[in-house]
C-alpha atoms as a PDB file:
ATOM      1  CA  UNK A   1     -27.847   1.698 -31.629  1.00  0.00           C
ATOM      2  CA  UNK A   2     -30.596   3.789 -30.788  1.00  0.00           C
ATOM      3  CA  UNK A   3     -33.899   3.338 -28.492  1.00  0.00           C
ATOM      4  CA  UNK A   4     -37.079   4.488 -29.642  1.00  0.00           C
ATOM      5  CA  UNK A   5     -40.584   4.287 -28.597  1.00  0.00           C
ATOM      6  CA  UNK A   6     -43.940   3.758 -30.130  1.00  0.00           C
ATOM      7  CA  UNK A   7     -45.303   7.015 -31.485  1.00  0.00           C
ATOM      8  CA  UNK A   8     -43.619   9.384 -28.860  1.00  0.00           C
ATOM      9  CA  UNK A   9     -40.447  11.344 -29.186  1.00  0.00           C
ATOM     10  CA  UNK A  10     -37.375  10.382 -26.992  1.00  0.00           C
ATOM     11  CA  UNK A  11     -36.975  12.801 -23.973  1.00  0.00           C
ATOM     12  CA  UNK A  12     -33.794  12.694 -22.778  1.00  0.00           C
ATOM     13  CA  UNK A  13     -30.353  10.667 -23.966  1.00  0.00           C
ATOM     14  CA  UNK A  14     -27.916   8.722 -21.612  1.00  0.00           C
ATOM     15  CA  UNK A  15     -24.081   8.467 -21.995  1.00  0.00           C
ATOM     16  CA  UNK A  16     -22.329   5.042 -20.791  1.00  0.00           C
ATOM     17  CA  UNK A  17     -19.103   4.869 -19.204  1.00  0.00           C
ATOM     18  CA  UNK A  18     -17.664   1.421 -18.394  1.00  0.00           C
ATOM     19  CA  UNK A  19     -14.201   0.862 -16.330  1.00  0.00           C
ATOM     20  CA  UNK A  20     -13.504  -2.438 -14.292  1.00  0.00           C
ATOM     21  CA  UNK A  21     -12.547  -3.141 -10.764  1.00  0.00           C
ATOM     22  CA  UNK A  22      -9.265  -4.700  -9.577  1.00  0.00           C
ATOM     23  CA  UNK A  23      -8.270  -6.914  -7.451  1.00  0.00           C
ATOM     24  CA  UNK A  24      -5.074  -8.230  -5.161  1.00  0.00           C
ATOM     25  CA  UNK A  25      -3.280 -11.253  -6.082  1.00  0.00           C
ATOM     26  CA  UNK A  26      -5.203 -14.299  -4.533  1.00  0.00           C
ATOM     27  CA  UNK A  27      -8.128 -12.958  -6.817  1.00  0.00           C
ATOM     28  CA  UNK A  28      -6.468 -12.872  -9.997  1.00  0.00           C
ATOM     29  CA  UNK A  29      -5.100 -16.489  -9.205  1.00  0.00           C
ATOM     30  CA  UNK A  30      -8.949 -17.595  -8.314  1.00  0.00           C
ATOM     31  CA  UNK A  31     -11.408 -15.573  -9.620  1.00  0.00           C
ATOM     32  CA  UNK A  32     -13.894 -13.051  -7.427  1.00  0.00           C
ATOM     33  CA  UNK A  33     -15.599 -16.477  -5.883  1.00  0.00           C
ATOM     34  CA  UNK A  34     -12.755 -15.657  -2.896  1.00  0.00           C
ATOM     35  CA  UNK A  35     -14.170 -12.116  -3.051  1.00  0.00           C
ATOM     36  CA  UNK A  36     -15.334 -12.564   0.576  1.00  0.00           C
ATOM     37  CA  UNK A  37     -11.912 -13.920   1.893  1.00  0.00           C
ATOM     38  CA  UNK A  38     -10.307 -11.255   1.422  1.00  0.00           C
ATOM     39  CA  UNK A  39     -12.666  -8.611   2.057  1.00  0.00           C
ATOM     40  CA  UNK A  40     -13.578  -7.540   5.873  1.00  0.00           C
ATOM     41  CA  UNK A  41     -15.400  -3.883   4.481  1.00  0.00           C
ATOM     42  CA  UNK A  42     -16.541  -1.885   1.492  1.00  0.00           C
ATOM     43  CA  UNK A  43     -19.320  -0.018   1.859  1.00  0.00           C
ATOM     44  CA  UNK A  44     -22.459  -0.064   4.209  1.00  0.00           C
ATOM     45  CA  UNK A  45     -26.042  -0.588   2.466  1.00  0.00           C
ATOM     46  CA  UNK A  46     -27.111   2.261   4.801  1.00  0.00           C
ATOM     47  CA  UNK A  47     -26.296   5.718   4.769  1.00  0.00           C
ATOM     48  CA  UNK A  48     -26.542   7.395   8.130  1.00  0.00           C
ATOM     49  CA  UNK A  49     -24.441   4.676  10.269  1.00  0.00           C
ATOM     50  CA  UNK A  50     -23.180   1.267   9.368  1.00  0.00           C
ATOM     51  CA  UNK A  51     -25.327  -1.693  11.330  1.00  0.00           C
ATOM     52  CA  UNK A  52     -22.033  -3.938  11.538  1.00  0.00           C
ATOM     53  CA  UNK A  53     -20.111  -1.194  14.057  1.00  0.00           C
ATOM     54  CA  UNK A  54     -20.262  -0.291  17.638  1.00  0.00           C
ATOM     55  CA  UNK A  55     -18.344   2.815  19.241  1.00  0.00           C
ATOM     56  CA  UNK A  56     -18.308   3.902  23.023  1.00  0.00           C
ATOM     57  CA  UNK A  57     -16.528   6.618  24.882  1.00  0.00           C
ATOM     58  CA  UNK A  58     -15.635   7.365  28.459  1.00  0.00           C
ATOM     59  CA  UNK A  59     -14.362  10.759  30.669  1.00  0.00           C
ATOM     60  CA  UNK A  60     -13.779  13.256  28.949  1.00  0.00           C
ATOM     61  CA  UNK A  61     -12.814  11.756  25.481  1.00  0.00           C
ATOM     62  CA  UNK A  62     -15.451  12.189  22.557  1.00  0.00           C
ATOM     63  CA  UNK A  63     -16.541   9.535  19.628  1.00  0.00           C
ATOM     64  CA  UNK A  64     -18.808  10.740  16.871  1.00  0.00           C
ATOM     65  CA  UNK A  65     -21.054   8.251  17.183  1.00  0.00           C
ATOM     66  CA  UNK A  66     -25.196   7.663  15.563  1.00  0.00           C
ATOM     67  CA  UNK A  67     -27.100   5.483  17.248  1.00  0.00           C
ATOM     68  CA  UNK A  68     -24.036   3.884  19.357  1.00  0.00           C
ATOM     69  CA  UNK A  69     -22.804   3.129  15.704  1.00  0.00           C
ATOM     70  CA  UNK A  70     -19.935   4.306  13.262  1.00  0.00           C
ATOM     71  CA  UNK A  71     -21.312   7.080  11.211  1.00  0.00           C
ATOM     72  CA  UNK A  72     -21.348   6.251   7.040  1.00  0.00           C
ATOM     73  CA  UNK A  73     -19.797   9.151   5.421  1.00  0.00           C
ATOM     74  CA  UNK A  74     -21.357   9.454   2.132  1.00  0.00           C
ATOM     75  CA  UNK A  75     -19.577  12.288   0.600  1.00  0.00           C
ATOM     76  CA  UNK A  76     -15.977  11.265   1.301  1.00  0.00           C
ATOM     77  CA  UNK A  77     -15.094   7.588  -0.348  1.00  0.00           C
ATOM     78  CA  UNK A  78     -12.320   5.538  -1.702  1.00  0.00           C
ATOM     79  CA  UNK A  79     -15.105   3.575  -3.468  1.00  0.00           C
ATOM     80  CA  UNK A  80     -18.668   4.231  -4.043  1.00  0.00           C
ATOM     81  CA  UNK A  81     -20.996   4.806  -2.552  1.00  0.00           C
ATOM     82  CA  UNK A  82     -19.613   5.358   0.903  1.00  0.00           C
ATOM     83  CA  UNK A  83     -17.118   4.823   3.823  1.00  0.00           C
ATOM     84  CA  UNK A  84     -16.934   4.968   7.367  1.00  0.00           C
ATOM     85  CA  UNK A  85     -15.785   7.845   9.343  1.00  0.00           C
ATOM     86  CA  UNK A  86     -14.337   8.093  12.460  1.00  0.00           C
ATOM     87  CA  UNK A  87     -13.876  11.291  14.709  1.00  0.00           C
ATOM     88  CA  UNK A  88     -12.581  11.453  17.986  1.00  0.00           C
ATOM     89  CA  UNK A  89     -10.737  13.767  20.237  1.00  0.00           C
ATOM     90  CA  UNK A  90      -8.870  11.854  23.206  1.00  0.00           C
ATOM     91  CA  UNK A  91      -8.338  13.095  27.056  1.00  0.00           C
ATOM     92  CA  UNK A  92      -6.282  12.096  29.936  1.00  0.00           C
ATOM     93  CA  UNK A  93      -7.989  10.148  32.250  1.00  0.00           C
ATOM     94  CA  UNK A  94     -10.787   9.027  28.865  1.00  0.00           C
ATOM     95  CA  UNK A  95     -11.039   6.910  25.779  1.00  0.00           C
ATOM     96  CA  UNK A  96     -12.903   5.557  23.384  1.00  0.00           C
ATOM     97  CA  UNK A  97     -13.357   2.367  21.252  1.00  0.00           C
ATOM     98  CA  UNK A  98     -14.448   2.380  17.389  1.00  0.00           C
ATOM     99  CA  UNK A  99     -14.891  -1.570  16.644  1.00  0.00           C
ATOM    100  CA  UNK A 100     -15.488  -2.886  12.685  1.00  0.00           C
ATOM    101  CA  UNK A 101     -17.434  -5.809  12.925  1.00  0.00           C
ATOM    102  CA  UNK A 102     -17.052  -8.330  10.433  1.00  0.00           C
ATOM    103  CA  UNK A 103     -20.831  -8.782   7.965  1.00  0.00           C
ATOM    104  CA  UNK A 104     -21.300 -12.481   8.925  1.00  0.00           C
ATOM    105  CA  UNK A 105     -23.891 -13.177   6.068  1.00  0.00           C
ATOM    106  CA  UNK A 106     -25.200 -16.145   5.136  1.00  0.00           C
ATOM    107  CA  UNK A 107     -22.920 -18.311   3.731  1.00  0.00           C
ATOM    108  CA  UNK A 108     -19.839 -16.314   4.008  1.00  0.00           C
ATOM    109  CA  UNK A 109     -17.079 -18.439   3.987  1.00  0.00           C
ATOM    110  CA  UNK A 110     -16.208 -18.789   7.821  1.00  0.00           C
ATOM    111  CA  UNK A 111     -11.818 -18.060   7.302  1.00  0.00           C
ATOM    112  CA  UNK A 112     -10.025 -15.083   5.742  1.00  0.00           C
ATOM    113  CA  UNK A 113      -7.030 -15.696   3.793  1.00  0.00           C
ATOM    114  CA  UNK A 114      -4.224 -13.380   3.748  1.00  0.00           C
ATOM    115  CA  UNK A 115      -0.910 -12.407   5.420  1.00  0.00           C
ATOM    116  CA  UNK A 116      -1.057  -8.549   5.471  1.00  0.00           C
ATOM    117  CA  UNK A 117      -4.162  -5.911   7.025  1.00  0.00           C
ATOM    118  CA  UNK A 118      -4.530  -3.562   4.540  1.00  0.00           C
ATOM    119  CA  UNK A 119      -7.394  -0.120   4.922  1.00  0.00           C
ATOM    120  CA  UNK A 120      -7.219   3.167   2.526  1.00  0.00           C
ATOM    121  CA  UNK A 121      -8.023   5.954   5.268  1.00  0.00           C
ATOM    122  CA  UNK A 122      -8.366   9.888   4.103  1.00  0.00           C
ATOM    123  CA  UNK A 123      -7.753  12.574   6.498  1.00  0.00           C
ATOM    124  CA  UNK A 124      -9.798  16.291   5.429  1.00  0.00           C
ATOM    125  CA  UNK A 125      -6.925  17.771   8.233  1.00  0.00           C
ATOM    126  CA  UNK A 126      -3.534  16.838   8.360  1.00  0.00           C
ATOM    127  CA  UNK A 127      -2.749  14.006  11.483  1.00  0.00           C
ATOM    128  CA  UNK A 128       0.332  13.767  13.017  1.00  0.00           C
ATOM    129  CA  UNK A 129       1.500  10.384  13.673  1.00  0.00           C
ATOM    130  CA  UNK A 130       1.886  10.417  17.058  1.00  0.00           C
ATOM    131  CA  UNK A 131      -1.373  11.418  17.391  1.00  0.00           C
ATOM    132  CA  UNK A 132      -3.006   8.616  15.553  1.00  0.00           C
ATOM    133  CA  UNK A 133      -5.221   6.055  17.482  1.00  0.00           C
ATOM    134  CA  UNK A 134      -4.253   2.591  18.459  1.00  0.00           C
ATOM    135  CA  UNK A 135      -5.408  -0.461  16.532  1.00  0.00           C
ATOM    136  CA  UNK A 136      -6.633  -4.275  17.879  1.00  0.00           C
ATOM    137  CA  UNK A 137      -7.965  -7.047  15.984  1.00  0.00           C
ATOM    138  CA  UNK A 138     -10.522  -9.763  17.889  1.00  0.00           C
ATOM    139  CA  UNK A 139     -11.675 -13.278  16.509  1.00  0.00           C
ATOM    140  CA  UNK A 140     -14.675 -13.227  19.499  1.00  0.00           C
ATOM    141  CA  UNK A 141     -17.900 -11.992  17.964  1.00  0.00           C
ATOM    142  CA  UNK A 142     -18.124  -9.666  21.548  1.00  0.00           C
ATOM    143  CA  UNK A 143     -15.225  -7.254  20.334  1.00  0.00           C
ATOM    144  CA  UNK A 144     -12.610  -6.499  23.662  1.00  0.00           C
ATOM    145  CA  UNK A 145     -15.191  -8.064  25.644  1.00  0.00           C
ATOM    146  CA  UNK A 146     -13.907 -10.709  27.999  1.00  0.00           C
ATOM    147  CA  UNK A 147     -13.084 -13.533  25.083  1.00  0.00           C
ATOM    148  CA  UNK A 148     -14.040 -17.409  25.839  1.00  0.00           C
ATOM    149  CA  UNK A 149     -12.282 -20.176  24.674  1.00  0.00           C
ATOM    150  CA  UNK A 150     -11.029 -20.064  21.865  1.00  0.00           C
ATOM    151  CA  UNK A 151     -11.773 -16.405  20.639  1.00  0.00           C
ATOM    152  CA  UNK A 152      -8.866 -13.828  21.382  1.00  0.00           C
ATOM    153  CA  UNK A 153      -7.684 -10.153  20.967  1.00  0.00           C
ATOM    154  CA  UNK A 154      -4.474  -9.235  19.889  1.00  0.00           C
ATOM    155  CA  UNK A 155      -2.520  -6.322  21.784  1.00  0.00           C
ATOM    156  CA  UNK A 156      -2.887  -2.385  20.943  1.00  0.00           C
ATOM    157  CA  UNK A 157      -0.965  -1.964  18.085  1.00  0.00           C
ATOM    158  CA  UNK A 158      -0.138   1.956  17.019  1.00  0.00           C
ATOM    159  CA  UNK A 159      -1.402   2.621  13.696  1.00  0.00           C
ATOM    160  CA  UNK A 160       1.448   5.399  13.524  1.00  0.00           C
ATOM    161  CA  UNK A 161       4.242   2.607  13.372  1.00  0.00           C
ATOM    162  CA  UNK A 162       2.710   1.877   9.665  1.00  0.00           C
ATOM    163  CA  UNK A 163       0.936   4.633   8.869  1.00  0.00           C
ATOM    164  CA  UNK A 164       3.577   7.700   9.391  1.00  0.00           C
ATOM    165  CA  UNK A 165       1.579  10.798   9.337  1.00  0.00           C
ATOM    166  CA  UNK A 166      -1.525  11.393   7.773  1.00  0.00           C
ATOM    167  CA  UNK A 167      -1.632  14.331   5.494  1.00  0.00           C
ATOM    168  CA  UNK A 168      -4.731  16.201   4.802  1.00  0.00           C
ATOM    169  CA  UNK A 169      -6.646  15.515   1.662  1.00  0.00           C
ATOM    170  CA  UNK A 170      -4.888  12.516   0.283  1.00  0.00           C
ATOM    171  CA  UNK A 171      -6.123   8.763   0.320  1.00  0.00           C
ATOM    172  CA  UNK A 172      -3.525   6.700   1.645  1.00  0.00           C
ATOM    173  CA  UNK A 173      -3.188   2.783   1.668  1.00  0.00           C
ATOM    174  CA  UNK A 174      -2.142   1.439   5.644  1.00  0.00           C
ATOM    175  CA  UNK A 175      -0.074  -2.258   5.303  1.00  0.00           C
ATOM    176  CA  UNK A 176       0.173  -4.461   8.194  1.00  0.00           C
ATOM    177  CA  UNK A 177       1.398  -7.914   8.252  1.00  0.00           C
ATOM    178  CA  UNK A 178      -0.802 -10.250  10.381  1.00  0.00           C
ATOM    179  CA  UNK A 179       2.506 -11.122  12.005  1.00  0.00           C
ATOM    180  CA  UNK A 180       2.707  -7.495  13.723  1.00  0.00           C
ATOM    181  CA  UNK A 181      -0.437  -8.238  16.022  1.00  0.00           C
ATOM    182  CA  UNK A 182       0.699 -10.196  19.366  1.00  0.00           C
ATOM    183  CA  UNK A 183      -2.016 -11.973  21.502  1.00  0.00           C
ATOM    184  CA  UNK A 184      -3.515  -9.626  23.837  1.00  0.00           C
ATOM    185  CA  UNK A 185      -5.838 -12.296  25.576  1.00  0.00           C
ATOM    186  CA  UNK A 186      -5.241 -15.669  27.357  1.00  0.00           C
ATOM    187  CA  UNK A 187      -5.739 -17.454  24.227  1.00  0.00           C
ATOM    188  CA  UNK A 188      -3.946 -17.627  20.888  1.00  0.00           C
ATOM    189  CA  UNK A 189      -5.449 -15.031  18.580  1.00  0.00           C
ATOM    190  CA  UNK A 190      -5.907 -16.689  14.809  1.00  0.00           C
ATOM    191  CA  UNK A 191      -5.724 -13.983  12.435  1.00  0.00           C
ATOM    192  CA  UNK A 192      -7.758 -16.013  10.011  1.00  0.00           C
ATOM    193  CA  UNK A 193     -10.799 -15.949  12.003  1.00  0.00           C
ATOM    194  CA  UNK A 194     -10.645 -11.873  12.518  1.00  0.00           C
ATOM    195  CA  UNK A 195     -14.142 -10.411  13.732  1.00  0.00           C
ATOM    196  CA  UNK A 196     -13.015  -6.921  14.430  1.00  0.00           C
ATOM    197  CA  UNK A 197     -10.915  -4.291  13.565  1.00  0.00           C
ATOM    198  CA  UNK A 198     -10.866  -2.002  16.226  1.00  0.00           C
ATOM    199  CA  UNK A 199      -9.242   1.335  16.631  1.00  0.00           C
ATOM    200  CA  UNK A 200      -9.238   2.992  20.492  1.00  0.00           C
ATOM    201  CA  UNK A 201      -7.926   6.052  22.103  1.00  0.00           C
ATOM    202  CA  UNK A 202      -3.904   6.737  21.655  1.00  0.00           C
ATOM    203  CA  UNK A 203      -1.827   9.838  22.847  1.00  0.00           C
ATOM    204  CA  UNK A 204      -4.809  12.208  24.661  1.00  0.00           C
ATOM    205  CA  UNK A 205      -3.879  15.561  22.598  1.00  0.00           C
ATOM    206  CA  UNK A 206      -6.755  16.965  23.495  1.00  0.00           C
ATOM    207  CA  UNK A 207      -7.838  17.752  19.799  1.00  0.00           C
ATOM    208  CA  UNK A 208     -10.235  16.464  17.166  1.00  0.00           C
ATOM    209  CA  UNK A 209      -9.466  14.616  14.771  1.00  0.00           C
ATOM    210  CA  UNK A 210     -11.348  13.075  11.750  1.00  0.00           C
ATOM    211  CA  UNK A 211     -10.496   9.852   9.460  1.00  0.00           C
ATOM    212  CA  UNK A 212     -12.531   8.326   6.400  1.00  0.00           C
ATOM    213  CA  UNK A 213     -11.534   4.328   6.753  1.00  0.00           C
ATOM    214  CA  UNK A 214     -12.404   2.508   3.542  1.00  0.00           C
ATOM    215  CA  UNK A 215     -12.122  -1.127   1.784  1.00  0.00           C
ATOM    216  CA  UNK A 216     -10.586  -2.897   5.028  1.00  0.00           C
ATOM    217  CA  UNK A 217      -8.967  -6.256   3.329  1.00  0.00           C
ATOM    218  CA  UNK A 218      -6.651  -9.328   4.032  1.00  0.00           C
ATOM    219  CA  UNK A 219      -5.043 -10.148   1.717  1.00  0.00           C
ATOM    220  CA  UNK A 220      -0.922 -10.774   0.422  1.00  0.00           C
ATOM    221  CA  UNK A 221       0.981  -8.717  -1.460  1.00  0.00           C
ATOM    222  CA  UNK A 222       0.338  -8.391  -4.670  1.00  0.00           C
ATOM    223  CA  UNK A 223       3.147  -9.637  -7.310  1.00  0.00           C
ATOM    224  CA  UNK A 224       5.842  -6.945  -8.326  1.00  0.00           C
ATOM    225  CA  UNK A 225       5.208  -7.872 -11.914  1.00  0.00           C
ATOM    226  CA  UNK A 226       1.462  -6.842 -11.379  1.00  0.00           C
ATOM    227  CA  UNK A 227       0.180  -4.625 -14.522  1.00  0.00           C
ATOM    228  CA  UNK A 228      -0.692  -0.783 -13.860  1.00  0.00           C
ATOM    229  CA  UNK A 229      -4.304  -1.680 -15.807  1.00  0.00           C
ATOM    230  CA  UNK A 230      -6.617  -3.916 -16.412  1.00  0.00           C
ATOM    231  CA  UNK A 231      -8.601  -3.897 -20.400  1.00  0.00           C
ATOM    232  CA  UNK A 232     -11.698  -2.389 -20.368  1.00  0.00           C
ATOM    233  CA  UNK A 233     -15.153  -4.380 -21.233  1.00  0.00           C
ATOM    234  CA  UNK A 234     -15.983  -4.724 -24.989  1.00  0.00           C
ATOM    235  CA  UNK A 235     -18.848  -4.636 -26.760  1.00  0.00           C
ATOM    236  CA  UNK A 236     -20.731  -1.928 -24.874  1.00  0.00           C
ATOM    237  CA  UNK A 237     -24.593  -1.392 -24.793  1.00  0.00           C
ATOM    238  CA  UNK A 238     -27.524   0.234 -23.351  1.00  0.00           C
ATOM    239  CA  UNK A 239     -31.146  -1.077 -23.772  1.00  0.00           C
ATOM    240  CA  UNK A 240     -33.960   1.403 -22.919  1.00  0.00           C
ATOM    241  CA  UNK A 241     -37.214   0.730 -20.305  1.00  0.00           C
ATOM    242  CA  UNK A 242     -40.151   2.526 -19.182  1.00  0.00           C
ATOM    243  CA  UNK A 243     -38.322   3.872 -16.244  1.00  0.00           C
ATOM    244  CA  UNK A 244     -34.741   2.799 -16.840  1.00  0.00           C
ATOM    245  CA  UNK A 245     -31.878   2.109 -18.775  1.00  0.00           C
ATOM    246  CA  UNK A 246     -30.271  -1.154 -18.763  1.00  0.00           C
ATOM    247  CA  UNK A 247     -26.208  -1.096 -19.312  1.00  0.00           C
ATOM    248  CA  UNK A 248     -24.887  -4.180 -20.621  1.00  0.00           C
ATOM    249  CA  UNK A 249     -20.728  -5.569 -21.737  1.00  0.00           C
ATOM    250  CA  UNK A 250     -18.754  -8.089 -22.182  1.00  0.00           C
ATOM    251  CA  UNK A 251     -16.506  -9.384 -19.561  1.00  0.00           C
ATOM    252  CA  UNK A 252     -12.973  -8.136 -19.908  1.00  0.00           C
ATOM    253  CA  UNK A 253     -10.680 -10.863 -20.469  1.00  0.00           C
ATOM    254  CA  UNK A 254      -8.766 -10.366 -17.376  1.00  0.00           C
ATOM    255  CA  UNK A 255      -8.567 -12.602 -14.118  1.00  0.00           C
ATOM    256  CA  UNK A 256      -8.682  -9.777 -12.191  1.00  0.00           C
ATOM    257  CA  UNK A 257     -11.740  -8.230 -12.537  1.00  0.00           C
ATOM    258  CA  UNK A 258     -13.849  -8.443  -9.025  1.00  0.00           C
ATOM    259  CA  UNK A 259     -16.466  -5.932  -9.420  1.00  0.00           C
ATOM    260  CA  UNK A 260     -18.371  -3.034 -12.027  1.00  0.00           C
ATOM    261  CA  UNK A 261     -19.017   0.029 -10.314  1.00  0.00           C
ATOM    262  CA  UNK A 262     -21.167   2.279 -12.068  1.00  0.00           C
ATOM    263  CA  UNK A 263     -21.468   6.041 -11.547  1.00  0.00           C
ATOM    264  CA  UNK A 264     -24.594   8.458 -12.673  1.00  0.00           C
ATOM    265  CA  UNK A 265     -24.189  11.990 -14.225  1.00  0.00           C
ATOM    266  CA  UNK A 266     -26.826  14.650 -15.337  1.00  0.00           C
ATOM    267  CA  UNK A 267     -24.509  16.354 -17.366  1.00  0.00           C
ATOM    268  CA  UNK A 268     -22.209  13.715 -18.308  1.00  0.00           C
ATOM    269  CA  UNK A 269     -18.948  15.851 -16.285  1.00  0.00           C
ATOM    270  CA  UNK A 270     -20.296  15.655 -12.153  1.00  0.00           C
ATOM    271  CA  UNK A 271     -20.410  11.896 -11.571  1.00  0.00           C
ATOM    272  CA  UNK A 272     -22.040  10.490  -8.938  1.00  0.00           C
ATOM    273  CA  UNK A 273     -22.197   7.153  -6.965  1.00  0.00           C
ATOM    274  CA  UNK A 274     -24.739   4.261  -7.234  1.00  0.00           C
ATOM    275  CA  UNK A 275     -26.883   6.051  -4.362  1.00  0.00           C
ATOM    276  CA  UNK A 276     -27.773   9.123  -6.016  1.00  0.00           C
ATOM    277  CA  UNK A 277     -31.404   9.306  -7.641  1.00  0.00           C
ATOM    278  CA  UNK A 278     -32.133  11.436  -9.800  1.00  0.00           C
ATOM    279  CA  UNK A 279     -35.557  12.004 -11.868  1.00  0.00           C
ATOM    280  CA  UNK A 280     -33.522  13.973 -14.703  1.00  0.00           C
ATOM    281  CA  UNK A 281     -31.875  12.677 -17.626  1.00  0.00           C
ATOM    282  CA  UNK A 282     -29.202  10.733 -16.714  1.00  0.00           C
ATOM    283  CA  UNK A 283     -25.196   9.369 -17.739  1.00  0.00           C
ATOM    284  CA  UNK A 284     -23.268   6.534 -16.563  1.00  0.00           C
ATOM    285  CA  UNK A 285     -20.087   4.810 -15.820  1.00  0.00           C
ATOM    286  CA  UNK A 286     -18.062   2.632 -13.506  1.00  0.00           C
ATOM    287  CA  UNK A 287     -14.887   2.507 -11.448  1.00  0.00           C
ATOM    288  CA  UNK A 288     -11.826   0.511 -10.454  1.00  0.00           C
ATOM    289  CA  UNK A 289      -9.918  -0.025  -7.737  1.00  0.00           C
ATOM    290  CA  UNK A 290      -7.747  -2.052  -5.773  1.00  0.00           C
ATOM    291  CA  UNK A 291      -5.438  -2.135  -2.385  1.00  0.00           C
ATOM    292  CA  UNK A 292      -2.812  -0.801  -4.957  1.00  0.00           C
ATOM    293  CA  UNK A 293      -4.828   0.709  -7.542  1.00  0.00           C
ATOM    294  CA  UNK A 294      -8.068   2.604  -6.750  1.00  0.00           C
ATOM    295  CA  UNK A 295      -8.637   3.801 -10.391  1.00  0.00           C
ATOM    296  CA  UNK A 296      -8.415   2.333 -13.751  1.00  0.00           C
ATOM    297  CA  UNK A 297      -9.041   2.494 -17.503  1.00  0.00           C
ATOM    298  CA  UNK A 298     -12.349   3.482 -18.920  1.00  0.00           C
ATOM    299  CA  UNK A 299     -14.409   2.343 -22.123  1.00  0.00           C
ATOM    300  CA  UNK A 300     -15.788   3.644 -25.094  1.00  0.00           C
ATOM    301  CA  UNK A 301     -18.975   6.384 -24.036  1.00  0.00           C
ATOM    302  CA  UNK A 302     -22.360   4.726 -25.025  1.00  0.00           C
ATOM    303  CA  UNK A 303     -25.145   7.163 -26.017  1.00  0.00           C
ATOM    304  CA  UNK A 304     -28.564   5.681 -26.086  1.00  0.00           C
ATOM    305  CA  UNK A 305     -32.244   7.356 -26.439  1.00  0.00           C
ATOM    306  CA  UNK A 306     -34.868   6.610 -23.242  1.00  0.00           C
ATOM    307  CA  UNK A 307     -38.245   7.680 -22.611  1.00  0.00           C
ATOM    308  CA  UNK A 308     -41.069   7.094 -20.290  1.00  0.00           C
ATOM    309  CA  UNK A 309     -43.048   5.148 -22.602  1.00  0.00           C
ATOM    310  CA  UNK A 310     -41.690   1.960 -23.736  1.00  0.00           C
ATOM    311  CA  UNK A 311     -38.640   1.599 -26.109  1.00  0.00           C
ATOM    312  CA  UNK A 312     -37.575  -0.963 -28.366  1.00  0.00           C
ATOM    313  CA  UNK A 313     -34.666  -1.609 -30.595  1.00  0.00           C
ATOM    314  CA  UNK A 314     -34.720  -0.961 -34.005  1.00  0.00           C
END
């Protein structure tokens, strides 16, 4: 099907690419309504530093840090259109604190529901294990500050003991059962009601180091039997605006579809993330992912006609 306008040429033509987003287990089961049970982060609506963070540092340790906030790396991403990055270089006799807070929207539901912390993280050098930073979850809404009945912290918890080491350029997926993180505090820490993921000075090496944390999830495991791919949407179509070009599919027939994600392309090869703006000629399509699977099948290419005057459909 192609777009055309009233009495004006097309100017430029836009190629659709559809693939769907996946999902762990509890999802399939209930459908992307327990989307936010599951999910603690996936990307930040700003750019430059993510609102829902805090960092500080101390002696002779270093934190990137913009604004007193977690810087958004935009560049580097498990999923579109960003992730979080965290840089430090530890010191004797220093430390520093990078804290997660949990997006407390209206209406979120108020209890996770999972048995395992899982977070993709992406090193651009290679991190030995030892050398990783330590890692503390806290159901007060004050991070490690001094918790009040009933909020707790759990104890420091090396992120080595899971991770292994880090090697450079490679996303890897970090599993830890729930049941790994002891109460640090006076009070029981529930793992249901988790407010922060926090990750704080470890062995003081002395060097810098640099890790891109993305989609931070509880969740369970997902079911050995799980399929490798999920079927694309059907039925694939683009309907042209004044300004804009407006994708449209059927839903896949799957239970575990939680999300579209659509990338842009001027030259239908270099795709980009929702964030990028462009005033050129544009091409589209959308990625999957999931704690086990961050990519997944695409669909049929769409090529519609779009102008700046006003298009119809034949």
């Amino acid at each position: 099907m192609n777009l055309t306008n009233h009495g004006a040429p097309s100017v430029s033509r836009c190629l659709i690419f559809v693939l769907l987003a996946l999902v762990p287990a509890p999802l399939r089961a209930q459908g992307s309504a327990d989307y936010y049970r599951h999910v603690f982060f996936d990307n930040s609506l700003t750019s430059d530093s993510y609102f829902s963070s805090r960092g500080t540092a101390n002696g002779a340790s270093y934190l990137e840090l913009n604004d007193w906030r977690l810087p958004v790396d935009t560049k580097t991403f498990l999923t579109p259109p960003n992730a979080l990055r965290v840089q430090w270089q530890s010191q004797a006799g220093g430390g520093w604190e990078a804290e997660i807070h949990l997006d407390n929207h209206r209406n979120r539901y108020p209890a996770f529901k999972g048995r395992n912390l899982y977070f993709w993280c992406f090193a651009p050098e290679a991190i030995a294990a030892d050398d990783l930073p330590m890692l503390v979850l806290s159901d007060t809404f004050q991070g490690l500050q001094v918790a009040e009945f009933p909020q707790a912290f759990t104890e420091p918890l090396p992120l080595a003991k899971f991770a292994g080491s880090i090697p450079a350029g490679k996303w890897i997926q970090v599993r830890i059962p729930m049941s790994e993180f002891r109460p640090g505090s006076i009070y029981e820490f529930q793992p249901e009601g988790v407010q922060n993921v926090v990750f704080h000075q470890g062995r003081a090496d002395g060097v810098r180091h640099t890790l891109i944390i993305d989609e931070v999830r509880i969740d369970d495991d997902a079911p050995k039997h799980e399929s490798e791919s999920i079927p694309p949407p059907a039925n694939v179509r683009a309907v042209g605006f004044d300004r804009h070009v407006e994708v449209r599919w059927d839903q896949a027939d799957s239970p575990s579809v939680a999300r579209y994600i659509i990338y842009r392309s001027l030259d239908g090869k270099d795709f980009q993330p929702p964030e990028f703006r462009s005033p050129e000629p544009i091409a589209s399509k959308i990625s999957s992912e999931s704690p086990a699977l961050p990519r997944n099948t695409k669909s049929q290419p769409q090529t519609r006609n779009t102008s700046r005057r006003r298009c119809r459909t034949p």
